[in-house]
Protein backbone atom coordinates (compact mmCIF):
# COMPACT_ATOMS: atom_id res chain seq x y z
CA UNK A 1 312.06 -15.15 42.29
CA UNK A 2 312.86 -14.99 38.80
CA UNK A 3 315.55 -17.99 39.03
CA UNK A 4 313.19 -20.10 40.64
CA UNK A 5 310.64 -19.56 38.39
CA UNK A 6 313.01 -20.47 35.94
CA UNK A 7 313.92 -23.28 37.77
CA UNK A 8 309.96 -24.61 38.12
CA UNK A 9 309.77 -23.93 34.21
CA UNK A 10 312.65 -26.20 33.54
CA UNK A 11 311.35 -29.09 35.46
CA UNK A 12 307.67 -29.41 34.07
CA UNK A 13 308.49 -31.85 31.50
CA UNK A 14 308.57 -34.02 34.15
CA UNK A 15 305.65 -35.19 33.95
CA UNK A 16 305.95 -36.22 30.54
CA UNK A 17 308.96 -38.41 31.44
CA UNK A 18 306.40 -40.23 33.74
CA UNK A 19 303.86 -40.85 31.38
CA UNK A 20 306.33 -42.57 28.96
CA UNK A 21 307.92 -44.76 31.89
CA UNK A 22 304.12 -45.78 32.32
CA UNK A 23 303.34 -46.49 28.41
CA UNK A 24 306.28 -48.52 28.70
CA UNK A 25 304.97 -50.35 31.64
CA UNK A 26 301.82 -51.26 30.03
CA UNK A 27 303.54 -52.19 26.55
CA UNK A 28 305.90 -54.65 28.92
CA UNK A 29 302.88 -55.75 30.86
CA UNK A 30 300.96 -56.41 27.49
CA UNK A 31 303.58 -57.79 25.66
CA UNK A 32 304.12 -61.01 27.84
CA UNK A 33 300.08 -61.25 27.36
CA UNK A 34 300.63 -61.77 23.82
CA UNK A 35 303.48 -63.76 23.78
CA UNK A 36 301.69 -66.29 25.87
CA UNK A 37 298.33 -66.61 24.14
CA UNK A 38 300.51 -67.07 20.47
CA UNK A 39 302.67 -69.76 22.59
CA UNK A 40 299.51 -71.38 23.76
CA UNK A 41 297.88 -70.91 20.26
CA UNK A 42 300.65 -72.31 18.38
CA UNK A 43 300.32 -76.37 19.97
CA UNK A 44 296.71 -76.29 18.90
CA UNK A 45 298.23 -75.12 15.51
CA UNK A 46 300.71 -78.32 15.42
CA UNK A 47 297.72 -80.46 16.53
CA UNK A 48 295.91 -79.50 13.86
CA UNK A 49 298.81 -79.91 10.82
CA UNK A 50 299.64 -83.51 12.27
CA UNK A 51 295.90 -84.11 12.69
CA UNK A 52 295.92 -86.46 9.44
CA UNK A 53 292.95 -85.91 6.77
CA UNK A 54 290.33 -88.54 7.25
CA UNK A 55 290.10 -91.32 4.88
CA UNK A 56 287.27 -91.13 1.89
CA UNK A 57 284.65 -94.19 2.82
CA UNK A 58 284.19 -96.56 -0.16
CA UNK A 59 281.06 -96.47 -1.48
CA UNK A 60 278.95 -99.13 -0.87
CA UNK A 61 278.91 -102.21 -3.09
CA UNK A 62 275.62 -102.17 -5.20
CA UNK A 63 273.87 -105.59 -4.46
CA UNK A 64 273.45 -107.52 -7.72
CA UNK A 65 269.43 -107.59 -8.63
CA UNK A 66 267.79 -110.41 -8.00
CA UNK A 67 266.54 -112.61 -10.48
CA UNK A 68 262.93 -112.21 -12.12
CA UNK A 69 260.97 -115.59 -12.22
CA UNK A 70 260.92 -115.53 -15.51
CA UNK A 71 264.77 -115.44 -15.58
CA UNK A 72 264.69 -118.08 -13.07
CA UNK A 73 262.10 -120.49 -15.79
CA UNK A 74 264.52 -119.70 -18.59
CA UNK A 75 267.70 -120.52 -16.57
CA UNK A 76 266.15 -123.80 -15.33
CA UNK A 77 264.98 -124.91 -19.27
CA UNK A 78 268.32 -123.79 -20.08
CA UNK A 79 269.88 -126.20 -17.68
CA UNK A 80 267.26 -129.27 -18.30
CA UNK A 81 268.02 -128.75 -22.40
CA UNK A 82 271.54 -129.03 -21.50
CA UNK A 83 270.69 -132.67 -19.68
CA UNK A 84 268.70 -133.74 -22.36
CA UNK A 85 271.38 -132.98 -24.89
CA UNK A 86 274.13 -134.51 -22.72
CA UNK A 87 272.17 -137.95 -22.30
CA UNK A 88 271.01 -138.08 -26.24
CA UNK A 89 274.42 -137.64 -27.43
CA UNK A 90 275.18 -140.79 -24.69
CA UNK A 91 272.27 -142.75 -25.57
CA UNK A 92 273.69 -142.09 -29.54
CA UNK A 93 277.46 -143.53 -28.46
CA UNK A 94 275.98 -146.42 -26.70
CA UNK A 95 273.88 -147.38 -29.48
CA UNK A 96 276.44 -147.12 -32.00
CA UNK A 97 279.06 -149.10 -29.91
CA UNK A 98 276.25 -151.67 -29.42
CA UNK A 99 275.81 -151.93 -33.20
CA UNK A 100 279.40 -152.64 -33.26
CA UNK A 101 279.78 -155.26 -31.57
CA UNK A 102 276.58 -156.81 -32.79
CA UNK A 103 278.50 -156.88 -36.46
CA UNK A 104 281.30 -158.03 -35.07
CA UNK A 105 280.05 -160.82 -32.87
CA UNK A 106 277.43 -161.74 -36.66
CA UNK A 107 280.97 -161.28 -38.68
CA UNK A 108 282.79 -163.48 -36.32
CA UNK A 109 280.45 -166.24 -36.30
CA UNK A 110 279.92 -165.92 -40.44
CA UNK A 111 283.92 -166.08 -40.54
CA UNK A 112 283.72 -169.04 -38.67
CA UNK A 113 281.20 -171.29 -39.80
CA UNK A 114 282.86 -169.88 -43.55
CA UNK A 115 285.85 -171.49 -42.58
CA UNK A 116 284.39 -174.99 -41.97
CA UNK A 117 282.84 -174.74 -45.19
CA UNK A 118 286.00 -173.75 -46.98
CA UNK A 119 286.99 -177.85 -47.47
CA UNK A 120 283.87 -178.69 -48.84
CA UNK A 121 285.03 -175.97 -51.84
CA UNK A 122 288.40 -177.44 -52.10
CA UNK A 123 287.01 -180.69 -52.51
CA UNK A 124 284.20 -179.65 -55.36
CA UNK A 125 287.04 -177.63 -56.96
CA UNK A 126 289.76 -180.42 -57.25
CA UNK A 127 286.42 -182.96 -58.38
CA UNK A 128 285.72 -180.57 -60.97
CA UNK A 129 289.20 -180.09 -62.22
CA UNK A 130 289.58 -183.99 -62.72
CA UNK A 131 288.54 -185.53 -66.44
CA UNK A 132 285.54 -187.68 -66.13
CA UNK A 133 284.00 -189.33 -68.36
CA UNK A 134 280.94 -189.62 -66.28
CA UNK A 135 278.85 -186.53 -67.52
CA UNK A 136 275.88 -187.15 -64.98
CA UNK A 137 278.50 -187.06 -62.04
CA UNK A 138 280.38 -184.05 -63.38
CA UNK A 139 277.03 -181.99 -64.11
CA UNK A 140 276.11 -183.06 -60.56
CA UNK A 141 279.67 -181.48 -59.19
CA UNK A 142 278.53 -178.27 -60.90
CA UNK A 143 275.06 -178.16 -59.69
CA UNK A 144 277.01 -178.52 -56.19
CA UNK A 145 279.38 -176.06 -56.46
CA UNK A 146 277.25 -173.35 -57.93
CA UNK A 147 274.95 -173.78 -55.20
CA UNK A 148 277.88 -173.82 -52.34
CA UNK A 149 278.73 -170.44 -53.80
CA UNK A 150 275.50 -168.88 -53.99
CA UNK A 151 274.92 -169.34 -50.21
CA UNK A 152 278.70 -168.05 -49.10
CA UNK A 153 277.81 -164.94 -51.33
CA UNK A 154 274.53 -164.66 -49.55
CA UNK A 155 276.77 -164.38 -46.17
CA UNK A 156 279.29 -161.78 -47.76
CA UNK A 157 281.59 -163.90 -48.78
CA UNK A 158 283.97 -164.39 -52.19
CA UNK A 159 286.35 -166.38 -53.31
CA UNK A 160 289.70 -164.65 -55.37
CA UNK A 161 293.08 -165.52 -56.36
CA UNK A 162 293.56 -166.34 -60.11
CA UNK A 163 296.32 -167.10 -62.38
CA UNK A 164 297.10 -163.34 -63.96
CA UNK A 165 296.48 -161.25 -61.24
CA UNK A 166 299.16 -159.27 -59.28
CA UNK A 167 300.75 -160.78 -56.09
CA UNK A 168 299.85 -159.03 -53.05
CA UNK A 169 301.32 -159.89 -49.77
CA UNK A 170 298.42 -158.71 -47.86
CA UNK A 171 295.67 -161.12 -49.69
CA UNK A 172 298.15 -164.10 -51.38
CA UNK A 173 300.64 -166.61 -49.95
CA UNK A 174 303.55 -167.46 -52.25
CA UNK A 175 304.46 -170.51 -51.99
CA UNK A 176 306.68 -171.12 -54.85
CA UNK A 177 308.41 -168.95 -57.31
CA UNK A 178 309.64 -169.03 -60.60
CA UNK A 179 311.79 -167.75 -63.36
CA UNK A 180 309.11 -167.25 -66.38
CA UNK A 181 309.79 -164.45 -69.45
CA UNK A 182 306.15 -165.04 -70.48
CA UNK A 183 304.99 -162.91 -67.83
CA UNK A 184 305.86 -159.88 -65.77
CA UNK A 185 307.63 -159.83 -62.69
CA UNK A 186 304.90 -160.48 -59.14
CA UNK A 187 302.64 -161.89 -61.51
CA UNK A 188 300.77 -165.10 -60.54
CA UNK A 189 301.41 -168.19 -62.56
CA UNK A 190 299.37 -170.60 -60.61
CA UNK A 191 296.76 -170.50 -57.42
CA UNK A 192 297.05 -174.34 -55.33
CA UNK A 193 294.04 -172.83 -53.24
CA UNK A 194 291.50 -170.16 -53.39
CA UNK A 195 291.49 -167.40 -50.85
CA UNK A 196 288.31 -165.91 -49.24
CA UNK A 197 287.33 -162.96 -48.30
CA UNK A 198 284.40 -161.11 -45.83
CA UNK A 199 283.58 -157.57 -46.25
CA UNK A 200 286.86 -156.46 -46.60
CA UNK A 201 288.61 -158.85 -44.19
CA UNK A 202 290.84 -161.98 -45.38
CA UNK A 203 289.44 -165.32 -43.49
CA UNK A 204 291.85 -167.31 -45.94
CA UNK A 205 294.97 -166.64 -47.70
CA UNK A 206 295.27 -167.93 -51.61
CA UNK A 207 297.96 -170.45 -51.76
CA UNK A 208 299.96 -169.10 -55.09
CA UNK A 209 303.07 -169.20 -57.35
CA UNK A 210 304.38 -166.32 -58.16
CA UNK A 211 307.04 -165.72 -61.44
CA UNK A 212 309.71 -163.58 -60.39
């Protein structure tokens, strides 16, 4: 009796063994449990970290205000002093222009009749430079001549070119020169014909000699 008691004794941890062999049942039963639900977890995971951030929306553009009426008067007188401005300063340019031609087409037909009138002076001058004894006729000649000029300087227009004066090519015509220690050098000795002038244009050259 006593050895199988012994014998019972020595196998009761038996049971013990058992209950582990079932723990570690459960634990391998469990285990597999977790393992799938992180492996299913972890796509949803991935989905997620791809999933990129959504863009930020723009804000809306603010719509300019519209314009009050009275900034729509001002812009309109703004625009109609503008026109008036713009056709003044044409009016102005047209004038002017217009002017010009006017004194151009009056100093064109002064220049012209001038020059018809230019023999009549020639022929006073050279009458009045001859001796006569004939004082009546001579005074006459004067009376002629003074009168001649008094209507040409009505119209603008002078005579020039005397003996003395300095030659200039722009006003005189040389004609002759000479050689003359009396006086200085572009000097005019003698004037065969009077020039005219027009405002400050040349409708006849003086016919001169100059001394060298």
């Amino acid at each position: 009796m006593s050895k199988k008691n012994h014998d019972i004794k020595n196998e009761r941890p038996a049971p013990e063994a058992a209950g582990d062999v079932k723990a570690e049942t459960k634990a391998a039963v469990t285990e597999p449990d977790k393992t799938e639900t992180a492996q299913a977890k972890a796509p949803e995971q991935e989905a997620k970290a791809e999933k990129p951030e959504k863009a930020a929306k723009p804000e809306p553009e603010k719509k300019p205000a519209e314009p009050t009426e009275l900034e729509k008067a001002l812009k309109a007188q703004a625009q109609e002093h503008d026109q008036y401005l713009r056709l003044a300063a044409e009016y102005d340019n047209f004038r002017k222009r217009s002017q010009r031609e006017k004194d151009a087409i009056y100093q064109n037909a002064v220049a012209d009749t001038a020059k018809k009138l230019l023999p009549v002076y020639d022929n006073l001058e050279r009458a009045l430079k001859n001796d006569t004894t004939d004082e009546a006729f001579k005074k006459g000649v004067e009376m002629t001549m003074t009168e001649l000029l008094k209507i040409m300087e009505g119209l603008g227009i002078k005579p020039f070119g005397a003996a003395g004066e300095s030659f200039d090519p722009e006003k005189h015509n040389a004609v002759m020169h000479i050689d003359d220690e009396a006086l200085a050098e572009n000097t005019i000795a003698e004037v065969f014909q009077s020039g005219f002038t027009l405002g400050e244009k040349v409708i006849r050259f003086a016919m001169v000699k100059v001394a060298n």
